[in-house]
PDB file of N, CA and C in Angstrom:
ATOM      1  N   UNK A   1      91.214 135.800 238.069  1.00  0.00           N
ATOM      2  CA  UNK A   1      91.568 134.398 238.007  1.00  0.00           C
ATOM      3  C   UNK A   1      90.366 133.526 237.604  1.00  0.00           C
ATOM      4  N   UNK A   2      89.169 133.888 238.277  1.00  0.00           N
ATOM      5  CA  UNK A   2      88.164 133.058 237.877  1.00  0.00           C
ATOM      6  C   UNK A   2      87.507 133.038 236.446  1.00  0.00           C
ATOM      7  N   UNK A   3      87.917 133.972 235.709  1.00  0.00           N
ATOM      8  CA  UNK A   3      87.589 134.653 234.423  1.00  0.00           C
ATOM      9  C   UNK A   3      88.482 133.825 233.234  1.00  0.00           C
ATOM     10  N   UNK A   4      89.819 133.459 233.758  1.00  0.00           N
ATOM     11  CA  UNK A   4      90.628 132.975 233.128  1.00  0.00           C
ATOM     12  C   UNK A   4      90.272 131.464 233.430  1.00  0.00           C
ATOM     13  N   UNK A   5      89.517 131.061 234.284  1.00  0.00           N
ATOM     14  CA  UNK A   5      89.818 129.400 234.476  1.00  0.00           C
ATOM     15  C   UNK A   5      88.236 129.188 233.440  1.00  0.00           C
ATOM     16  N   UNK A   6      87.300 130.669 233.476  1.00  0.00           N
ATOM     17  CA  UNK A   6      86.305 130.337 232.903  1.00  0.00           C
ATOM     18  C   UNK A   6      86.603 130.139 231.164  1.00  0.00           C
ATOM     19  N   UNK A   7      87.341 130.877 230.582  1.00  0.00           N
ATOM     20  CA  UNK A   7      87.928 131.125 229.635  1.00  0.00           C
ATOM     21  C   UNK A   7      88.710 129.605 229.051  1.00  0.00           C
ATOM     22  N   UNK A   8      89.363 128.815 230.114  1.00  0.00           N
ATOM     23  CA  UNK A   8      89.877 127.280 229.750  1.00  0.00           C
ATOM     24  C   UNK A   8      88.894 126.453 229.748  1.00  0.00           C
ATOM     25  N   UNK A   9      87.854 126.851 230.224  1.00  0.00           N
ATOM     26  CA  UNK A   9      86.892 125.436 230.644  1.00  0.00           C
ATOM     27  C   UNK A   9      85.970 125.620 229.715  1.00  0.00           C
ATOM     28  N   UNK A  10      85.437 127.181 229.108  1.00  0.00           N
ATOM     29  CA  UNK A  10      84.278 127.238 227.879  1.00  0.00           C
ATOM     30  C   UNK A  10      84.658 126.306 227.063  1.00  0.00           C
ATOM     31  N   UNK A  11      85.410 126.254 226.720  1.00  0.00           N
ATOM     32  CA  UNK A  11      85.382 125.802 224.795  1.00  0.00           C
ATOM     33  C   UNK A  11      85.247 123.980 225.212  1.00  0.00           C
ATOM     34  N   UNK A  12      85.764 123.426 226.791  1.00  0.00           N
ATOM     35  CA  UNK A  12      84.889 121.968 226.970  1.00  0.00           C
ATOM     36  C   UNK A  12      84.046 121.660 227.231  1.00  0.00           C
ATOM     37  N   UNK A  13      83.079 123.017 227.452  1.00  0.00           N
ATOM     38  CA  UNK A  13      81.612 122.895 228.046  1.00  0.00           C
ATOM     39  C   UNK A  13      80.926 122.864 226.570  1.00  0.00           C
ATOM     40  N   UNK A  14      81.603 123.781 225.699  1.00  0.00           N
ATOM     41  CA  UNK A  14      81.145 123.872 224.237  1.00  0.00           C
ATOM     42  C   UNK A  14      81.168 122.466 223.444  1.00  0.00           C
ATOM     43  N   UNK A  15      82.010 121.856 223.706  1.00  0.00           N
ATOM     44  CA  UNK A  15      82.607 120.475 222.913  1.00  0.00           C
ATOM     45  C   UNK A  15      81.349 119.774 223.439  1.00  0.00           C
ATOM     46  N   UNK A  16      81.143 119.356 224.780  1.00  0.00           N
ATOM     47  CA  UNK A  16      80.073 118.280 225.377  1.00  0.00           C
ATOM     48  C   UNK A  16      78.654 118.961 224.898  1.00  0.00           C
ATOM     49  N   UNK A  17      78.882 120.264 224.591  1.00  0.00           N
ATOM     50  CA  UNK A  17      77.268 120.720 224.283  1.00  0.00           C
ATOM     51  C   UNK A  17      77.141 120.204 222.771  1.00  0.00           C
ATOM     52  N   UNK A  18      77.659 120.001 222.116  1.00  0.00           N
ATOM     53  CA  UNK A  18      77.829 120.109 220.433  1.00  0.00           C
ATOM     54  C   UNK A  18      77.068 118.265 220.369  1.00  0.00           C
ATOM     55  N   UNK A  19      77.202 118.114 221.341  1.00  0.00           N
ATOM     56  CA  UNK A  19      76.735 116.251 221.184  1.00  0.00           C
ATOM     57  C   UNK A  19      77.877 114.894 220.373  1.00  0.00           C
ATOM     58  N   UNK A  20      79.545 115.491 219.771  1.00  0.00           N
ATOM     59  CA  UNK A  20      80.166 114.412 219.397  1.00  0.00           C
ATOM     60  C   UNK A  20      80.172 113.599 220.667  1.00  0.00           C
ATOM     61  N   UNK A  21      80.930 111.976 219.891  1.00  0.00           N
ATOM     62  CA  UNK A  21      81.400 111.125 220.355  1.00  0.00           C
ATOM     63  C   UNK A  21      83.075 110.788 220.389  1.00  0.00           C
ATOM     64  N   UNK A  22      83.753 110.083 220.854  1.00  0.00           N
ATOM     65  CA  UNK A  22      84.834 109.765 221.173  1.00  0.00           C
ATOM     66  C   UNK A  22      85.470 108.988 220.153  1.00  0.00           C
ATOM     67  N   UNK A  23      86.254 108.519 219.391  1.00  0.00           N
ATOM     68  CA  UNK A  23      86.961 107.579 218.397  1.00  0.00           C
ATOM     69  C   UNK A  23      86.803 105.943 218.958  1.00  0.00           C
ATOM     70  N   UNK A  24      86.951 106.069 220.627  1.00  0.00           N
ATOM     71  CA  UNK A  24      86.829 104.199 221.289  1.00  0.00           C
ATOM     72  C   UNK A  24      85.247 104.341 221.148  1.00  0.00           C
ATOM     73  N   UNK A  25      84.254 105.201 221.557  1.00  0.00           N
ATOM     74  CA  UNK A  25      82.932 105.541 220.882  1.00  0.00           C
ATOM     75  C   UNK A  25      82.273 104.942 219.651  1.00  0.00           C
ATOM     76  N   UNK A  26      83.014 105.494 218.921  1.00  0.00           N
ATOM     77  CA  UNK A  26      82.732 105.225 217.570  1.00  0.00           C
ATOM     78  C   UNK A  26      82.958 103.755 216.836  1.00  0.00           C
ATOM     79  N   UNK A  27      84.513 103.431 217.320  1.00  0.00           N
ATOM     80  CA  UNK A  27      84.459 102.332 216.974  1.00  0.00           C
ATOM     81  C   UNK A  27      83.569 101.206 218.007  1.00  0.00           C
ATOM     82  N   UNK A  28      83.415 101.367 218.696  1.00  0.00           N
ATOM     83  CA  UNK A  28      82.132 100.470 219.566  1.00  0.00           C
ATOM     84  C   UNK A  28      80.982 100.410 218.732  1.00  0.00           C
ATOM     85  N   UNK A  29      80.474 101.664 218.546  1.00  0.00           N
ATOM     86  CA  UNK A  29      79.276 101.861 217.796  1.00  0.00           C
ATOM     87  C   UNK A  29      79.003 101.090 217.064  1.00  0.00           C
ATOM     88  N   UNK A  30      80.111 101.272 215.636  1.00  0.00           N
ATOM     89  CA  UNK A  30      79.888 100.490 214.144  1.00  0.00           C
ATOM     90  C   UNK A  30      80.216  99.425 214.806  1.00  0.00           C
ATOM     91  N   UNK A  31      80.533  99.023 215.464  1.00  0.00           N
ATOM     92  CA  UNK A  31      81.064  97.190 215.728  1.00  0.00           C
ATOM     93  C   UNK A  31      79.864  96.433 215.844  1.00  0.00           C
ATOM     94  N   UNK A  32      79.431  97.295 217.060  1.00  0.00           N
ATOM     95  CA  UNK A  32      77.966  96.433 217.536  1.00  0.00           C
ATOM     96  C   UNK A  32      76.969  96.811 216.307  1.00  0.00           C
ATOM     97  N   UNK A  33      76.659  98.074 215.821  1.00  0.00           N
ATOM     98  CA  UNK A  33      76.056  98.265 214.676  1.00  0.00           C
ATOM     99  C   UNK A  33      76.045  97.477 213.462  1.00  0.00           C
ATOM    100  N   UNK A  34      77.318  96.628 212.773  1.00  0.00           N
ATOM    101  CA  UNK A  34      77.592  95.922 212.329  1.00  0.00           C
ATOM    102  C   UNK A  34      76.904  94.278 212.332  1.00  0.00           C
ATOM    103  N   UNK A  35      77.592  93.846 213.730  1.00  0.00           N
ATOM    104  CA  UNK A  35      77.710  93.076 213.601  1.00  0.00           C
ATOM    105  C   UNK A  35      76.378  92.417 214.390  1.00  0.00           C
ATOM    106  N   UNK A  36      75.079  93.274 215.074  1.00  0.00           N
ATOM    107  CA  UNK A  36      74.505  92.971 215.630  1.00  0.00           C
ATOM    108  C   UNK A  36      72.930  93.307 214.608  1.00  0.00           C
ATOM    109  N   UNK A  37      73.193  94.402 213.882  1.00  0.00           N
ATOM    110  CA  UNK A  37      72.428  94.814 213.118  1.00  0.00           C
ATOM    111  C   UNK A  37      71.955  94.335 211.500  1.00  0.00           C
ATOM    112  N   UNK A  38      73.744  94.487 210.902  1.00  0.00           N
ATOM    113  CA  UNK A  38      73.896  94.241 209.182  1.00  0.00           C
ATOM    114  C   UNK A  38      74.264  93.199 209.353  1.00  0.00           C
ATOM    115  N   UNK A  39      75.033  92.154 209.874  1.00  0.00           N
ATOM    116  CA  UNK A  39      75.494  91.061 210.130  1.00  0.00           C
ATOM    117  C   UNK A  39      74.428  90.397 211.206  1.00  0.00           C
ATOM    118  N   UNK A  40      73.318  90.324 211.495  1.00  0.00           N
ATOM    119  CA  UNK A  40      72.954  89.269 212.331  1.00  0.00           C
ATOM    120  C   UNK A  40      72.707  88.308 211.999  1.00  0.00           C
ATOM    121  N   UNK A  41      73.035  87.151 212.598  1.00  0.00           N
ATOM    122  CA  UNK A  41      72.637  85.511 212.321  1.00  0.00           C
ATOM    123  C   UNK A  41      73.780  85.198 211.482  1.00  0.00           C
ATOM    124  N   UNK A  42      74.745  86.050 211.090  1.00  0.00           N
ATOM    125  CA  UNK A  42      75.686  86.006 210.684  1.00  0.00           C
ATOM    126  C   UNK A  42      76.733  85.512 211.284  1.00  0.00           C
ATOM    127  N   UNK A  43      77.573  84.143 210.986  1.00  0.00           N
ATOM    128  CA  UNK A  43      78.615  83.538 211.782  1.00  0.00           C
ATOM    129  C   UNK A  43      79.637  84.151 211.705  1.00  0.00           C
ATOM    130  N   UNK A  44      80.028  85.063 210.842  1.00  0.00           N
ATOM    131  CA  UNK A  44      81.303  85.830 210.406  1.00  0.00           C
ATOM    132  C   UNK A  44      81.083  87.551 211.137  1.00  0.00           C
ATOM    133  N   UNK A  45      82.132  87.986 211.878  1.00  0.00           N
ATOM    134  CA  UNK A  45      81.788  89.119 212.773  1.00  0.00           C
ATOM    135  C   UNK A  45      83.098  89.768 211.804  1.00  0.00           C
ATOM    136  N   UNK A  46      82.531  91.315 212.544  1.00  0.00           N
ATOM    137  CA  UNK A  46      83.369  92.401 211.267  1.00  0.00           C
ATOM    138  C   UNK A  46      84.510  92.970 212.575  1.00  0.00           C
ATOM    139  N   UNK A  47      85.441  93.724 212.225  1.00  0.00           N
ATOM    140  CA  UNK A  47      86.177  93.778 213.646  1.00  0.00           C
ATOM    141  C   UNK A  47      86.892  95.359 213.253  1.00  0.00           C
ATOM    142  N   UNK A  48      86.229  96.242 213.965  1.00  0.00           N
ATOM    143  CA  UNK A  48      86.996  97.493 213.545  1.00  0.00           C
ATOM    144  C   UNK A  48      88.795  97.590 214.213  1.00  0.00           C
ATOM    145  N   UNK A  49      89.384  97.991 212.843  1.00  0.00           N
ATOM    146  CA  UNK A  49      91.089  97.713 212.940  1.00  0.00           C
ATOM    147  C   UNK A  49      91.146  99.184 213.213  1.00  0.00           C
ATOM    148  N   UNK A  50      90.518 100.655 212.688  1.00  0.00           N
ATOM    149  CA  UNK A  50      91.117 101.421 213.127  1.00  0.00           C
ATOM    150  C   UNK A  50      90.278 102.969 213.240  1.00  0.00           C
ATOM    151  N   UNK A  51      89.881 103.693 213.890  1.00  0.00           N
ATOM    152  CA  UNK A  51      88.996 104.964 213.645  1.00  0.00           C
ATOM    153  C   UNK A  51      90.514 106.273 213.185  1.00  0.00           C
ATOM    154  N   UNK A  52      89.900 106.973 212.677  1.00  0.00           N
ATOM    155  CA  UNK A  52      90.658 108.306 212.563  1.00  0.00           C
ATOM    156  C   UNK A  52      89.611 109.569 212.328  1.00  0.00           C
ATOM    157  N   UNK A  53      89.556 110.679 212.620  1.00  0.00           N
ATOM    158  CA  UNK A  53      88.863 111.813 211.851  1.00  0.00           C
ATOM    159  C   UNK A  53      89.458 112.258 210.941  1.00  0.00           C
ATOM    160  N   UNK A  54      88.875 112.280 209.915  1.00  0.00           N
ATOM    161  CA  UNK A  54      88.718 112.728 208.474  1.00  0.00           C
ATOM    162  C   UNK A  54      87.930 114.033 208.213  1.00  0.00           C
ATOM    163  N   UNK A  55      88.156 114.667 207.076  1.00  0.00           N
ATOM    164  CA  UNK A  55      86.701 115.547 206.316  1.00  0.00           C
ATOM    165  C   UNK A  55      86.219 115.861 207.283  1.00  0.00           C
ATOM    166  N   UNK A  56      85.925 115.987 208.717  1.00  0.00           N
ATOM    167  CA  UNK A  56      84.688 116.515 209.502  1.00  0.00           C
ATOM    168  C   UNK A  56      83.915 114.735 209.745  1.00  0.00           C
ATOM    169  N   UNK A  57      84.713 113.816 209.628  1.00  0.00           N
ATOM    170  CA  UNK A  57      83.847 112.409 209.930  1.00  0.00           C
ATOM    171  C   UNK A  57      84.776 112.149 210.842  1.00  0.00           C
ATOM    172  N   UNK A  58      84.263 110.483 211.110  1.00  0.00           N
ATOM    173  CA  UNK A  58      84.926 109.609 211.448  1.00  0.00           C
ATOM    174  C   UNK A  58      85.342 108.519 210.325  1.00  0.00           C
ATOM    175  N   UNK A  59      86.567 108.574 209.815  1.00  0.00           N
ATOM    176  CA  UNK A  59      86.784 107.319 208.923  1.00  0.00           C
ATOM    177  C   UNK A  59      87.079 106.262 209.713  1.00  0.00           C
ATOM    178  N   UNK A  60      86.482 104.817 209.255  1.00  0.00           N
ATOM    179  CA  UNK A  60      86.857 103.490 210.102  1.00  0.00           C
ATOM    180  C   UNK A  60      87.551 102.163 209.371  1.00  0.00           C
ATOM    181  N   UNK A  61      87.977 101.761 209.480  1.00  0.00           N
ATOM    182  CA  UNK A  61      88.604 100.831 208.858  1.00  0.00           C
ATOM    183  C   UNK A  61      88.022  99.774 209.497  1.00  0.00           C
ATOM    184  N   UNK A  62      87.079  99.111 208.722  1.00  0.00           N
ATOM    185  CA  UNK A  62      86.410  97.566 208.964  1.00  0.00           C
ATOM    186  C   UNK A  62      87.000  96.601 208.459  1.00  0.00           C
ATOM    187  N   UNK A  63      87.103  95.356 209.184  1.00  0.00           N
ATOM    188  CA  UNK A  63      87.567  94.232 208.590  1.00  0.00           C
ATOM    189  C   UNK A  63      86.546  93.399 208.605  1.00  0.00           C
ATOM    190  N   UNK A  64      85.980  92.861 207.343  1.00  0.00           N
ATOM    191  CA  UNK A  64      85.202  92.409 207.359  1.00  0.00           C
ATOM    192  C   UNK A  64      85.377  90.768 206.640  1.00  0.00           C
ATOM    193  N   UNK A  65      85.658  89.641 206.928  1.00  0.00           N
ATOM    194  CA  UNK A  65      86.026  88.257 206.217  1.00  0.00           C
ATOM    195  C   UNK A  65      87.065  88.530 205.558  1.00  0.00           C
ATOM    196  N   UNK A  66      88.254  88.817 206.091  1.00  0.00           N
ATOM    197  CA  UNK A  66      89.437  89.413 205.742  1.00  0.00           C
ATOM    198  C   UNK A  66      89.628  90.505 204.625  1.00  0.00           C
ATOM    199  N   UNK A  67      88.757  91.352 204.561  1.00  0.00           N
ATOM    200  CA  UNK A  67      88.468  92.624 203.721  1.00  0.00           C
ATOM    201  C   UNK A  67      88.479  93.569 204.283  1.00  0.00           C
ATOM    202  N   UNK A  68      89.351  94.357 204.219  1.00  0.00           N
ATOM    203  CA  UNK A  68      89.407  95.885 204.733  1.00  0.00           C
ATOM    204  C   UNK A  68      88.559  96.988 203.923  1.00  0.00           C
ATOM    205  N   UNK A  69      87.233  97.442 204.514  1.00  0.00           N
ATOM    206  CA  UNK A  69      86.762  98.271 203.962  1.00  0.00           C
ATOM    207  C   UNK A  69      86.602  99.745 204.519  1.00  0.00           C
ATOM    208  N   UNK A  70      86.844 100.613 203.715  1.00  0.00           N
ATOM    209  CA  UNK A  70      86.634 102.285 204.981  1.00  0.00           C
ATOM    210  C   UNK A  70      85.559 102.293 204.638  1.00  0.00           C
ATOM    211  N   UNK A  71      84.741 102.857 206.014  1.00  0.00           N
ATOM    212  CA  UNK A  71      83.264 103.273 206.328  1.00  0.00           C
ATOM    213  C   UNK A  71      83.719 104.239 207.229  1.00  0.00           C
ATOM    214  N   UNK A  72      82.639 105.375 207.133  1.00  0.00           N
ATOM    215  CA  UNK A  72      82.339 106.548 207.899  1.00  0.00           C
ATOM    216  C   UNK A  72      81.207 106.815 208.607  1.00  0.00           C
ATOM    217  N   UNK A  73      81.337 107.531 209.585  1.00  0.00           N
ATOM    218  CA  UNK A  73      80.394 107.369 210.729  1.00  0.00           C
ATOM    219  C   UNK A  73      80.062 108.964 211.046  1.00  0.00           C
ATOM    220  N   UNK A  74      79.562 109.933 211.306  1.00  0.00           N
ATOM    221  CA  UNK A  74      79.256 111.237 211.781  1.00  0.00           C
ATOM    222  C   UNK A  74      79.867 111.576 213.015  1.00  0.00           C
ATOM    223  N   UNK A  75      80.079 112.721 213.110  1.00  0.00           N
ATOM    224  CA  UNK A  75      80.799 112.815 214.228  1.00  0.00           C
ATOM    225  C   UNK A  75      79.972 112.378 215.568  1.00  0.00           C
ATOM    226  N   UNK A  76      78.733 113.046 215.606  1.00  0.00           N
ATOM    227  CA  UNK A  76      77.579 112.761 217.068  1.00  0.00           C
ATOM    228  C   UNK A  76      77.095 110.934 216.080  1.00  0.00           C
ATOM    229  N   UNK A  77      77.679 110.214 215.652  1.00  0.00           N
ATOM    230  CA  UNK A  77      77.310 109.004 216.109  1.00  0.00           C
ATOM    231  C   UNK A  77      75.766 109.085 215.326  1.00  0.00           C
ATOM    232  N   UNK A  78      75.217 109.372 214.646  1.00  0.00           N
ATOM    233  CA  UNK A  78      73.964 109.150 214.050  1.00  0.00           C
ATOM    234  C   UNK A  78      73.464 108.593 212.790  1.00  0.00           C
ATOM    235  N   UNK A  79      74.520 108.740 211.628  1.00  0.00           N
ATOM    236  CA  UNK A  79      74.625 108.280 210.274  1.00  0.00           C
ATOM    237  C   UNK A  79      75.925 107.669 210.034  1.00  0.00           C
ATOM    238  N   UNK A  80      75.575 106.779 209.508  1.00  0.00           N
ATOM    239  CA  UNK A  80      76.766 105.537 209.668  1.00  0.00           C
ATOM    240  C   UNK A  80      76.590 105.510 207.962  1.00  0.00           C
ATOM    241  N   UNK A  81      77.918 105.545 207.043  1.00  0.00           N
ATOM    242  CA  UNK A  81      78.001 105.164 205.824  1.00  0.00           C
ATOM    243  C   UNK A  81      78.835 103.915 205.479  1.00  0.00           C
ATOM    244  N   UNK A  82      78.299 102.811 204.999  1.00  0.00           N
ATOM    245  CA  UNK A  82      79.123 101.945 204.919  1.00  0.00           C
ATOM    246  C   UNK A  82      80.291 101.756 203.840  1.00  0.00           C
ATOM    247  N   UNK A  83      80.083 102.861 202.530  1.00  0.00           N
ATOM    248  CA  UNK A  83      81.192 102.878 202.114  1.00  0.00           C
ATOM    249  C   UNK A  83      81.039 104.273 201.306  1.00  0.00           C
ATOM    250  N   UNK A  84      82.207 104.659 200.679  1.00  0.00           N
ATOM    251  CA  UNK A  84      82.329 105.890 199.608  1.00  0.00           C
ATOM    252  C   UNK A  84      82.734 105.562 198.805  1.00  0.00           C
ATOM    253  N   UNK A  85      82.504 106.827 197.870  1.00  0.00           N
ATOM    254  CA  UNK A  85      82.979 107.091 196.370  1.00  0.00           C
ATOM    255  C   UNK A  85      83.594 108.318 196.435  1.00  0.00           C
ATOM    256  N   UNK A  86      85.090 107.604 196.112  1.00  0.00           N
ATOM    257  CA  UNK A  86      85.867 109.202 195.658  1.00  0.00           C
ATOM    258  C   UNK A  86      85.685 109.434 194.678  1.00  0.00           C
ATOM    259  N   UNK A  87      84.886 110.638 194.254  1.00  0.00           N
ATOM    260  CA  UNK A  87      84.485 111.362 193.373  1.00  0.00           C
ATOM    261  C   UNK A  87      85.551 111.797 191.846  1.00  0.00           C
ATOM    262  N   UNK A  88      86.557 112.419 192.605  1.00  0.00           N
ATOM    263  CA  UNK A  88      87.981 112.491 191.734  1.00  0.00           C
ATOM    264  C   UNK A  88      87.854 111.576 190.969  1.00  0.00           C
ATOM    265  N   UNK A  89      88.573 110.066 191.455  1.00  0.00           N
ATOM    266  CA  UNK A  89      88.638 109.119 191.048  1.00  0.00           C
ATOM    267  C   UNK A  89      87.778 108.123 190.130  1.00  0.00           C
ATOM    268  N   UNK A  90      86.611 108.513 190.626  1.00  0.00           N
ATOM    269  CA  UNK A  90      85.651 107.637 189.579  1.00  0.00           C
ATOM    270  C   UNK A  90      85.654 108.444 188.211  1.00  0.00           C
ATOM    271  N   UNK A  91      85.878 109.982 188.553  1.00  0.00           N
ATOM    272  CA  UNK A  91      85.854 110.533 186.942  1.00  0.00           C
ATOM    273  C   UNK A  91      86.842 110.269 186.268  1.00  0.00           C
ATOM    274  N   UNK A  92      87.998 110.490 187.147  1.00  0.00           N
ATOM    275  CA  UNK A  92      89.224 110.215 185.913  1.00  0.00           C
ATOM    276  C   UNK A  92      89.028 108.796 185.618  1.00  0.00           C
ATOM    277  N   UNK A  93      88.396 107.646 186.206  1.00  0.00           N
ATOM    278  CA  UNK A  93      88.138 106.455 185.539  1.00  0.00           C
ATOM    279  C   UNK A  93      87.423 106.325 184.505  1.00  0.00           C
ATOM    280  N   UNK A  94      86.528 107.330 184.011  1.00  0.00           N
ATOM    281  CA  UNK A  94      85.491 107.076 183.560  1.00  0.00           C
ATOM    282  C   UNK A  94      85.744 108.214 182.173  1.00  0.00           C
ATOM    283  N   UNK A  95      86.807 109.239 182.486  1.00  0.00           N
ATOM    284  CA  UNK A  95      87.607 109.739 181.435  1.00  0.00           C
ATOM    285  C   UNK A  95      88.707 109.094 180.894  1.00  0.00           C
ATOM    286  N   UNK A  96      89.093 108.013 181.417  1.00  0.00           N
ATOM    287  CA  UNK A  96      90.140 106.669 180.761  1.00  0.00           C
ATOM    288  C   UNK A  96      89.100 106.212 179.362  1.00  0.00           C
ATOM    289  N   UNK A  97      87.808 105.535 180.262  1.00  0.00           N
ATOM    290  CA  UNK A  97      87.289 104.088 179.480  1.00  0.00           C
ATOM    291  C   UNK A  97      86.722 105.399 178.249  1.00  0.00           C
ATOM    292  N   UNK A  98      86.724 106.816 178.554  1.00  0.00           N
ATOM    293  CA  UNK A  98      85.871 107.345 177.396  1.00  0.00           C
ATOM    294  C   UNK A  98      87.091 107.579 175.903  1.00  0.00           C
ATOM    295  N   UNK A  99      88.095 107.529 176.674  1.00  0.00           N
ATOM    296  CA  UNK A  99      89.528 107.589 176.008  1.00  0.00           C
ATOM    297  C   UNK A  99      89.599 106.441 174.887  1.00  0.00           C
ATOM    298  N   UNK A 100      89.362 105.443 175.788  1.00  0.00           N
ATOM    299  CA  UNK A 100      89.831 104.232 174.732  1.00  0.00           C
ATOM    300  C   UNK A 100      88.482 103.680 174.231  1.00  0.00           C
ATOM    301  N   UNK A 101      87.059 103.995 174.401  1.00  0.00           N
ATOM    302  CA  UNK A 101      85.881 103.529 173.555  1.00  0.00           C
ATOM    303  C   UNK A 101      85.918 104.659 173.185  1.00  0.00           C
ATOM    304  N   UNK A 102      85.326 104.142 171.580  1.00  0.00           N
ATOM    305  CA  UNK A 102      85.199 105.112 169.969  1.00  0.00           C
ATOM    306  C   UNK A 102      84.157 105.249 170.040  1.00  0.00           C
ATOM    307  N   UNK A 103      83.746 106.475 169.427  1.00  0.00           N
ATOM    308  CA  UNK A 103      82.632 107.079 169.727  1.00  0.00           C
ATOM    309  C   UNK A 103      81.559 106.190 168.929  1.00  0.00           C
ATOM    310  N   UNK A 104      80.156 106.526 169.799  1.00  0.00           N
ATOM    311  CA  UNK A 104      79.464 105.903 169.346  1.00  0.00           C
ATOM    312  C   UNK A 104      79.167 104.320 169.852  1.00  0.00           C
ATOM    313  N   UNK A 105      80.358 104.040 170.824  1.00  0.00           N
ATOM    314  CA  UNK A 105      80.648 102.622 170.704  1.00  0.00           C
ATOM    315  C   UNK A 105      80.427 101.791 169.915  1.00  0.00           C
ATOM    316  N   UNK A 106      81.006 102.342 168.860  1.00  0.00           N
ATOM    317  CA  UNK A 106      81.338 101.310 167.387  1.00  0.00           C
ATOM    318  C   UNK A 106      82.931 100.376 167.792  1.00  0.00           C
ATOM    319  N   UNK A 107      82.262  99.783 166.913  1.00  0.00           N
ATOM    320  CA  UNK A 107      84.009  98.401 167.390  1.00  0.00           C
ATOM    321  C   UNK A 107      84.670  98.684 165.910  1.00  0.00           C
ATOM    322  N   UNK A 108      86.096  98.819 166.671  1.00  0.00           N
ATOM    323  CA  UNK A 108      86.971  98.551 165.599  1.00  0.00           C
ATOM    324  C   UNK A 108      87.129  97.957 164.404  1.00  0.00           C
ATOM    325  N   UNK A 109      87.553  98.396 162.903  1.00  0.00           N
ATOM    326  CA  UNK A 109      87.417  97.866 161.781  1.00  0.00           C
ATOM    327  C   UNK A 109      87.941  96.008 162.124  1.00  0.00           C
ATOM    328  N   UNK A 110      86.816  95.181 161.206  1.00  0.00           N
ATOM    329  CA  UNK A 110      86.317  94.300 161.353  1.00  0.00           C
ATOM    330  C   UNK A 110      86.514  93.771 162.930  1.00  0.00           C
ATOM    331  N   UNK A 111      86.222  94.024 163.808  1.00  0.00           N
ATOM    332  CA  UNK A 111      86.273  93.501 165.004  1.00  0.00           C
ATOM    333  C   UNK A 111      84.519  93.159 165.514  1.00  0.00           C
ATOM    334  N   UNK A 112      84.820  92.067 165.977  1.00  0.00           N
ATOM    335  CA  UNK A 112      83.292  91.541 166.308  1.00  0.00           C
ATOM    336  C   UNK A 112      83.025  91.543 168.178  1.00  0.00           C
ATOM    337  N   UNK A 113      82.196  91.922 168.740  1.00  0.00           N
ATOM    338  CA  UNK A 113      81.831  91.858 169.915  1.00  0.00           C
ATOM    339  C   UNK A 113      80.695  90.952 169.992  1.00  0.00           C
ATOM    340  N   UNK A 114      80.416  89.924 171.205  1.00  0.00           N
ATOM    341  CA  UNK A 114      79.766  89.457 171.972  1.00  0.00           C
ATOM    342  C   UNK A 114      77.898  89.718 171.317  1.00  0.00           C
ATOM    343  N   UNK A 115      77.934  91.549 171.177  1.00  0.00           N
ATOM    344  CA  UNK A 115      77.251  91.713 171.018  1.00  0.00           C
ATOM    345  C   UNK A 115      76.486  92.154 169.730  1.00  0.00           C
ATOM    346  N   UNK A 116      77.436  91.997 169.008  1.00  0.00           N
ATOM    347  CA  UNK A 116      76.742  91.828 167.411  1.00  0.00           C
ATOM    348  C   UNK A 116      77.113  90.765 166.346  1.00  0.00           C
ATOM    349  N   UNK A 117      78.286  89.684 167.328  1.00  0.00           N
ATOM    350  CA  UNK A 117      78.692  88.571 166.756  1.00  0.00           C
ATOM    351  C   UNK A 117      77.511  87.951 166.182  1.00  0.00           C
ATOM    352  N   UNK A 118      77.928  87.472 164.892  1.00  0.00           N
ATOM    353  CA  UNK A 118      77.111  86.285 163.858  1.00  0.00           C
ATOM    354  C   UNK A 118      76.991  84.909 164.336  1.00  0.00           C
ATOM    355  N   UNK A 119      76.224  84.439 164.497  1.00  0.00           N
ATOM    356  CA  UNK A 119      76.129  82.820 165.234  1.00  0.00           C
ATOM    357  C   UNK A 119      75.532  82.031 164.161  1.00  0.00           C
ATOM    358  N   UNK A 120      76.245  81.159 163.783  1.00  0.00           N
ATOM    359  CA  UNK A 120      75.674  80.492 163.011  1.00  0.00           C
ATOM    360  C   UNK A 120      74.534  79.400 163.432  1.00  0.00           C
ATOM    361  N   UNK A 121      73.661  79.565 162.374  1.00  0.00           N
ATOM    362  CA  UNK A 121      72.199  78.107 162.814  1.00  0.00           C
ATOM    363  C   UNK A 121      72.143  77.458 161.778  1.00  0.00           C
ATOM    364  N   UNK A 122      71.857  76.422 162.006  1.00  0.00           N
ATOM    365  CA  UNK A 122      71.644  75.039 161.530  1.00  0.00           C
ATOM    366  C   UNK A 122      70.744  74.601 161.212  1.00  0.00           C
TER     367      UNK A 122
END
């Protein structure tokens, strides 16, 4: 019996040894981190709306001057990211704009840009 209660209780002795934090944790953290740290003297306070675990993080949902931004936090509470880049996404963006600029970034027959427009002087 004692083998078996040892057997339920390892893997929470394991959890508290590993050093995470809690999700009400976390969002405490970035709040005061926020708003005491990146925001000081700052009249406008940031207000965490929501934690979840993600990827092996903590994703957070900040509201910041009515802006919802996700920021991530580590699980033990030590590196705080204030925002990401989905990776996916920025390429296929960036395989769009290569789509529709011509190589070279030459402009279209007679089309004038900003940047090689003729200005006339006087």
């Amino acid at each position: 019996m004692k083998k078996f209660a040892f057997l339920l209780l390892f893997p929470l002795l394991l959890v508290g040894c590993v050093g995470g934090i809690t999700e009400d944790e976390a969002k405490d953290k970035v709040e005061s981190f926020i708003n005491d740290t990146l925001m000081a003297g700052s009249p406008m306070k940031a207000e965490v709306k929501e934690v979840v675990k993600e990827n092996g993080l903590f994703k957070i949902a900040v509201d910041a001057g009515g802006q919802t931004i996700d920021s991530y936090l580590t699980m033990d509470g030590k590196l705080f990211f204030p925002q990401a880049m989905n990776i996916s996404e920025i390429e296929a963006q960036a395989a769009a704009m290569k789509s529709i600029t011509p190589e070279g970034g030459e402009t279209p027959e007679g089309g004038e840009t900003p940047e090689n427009a003729e200005v006339p002087v006087e």
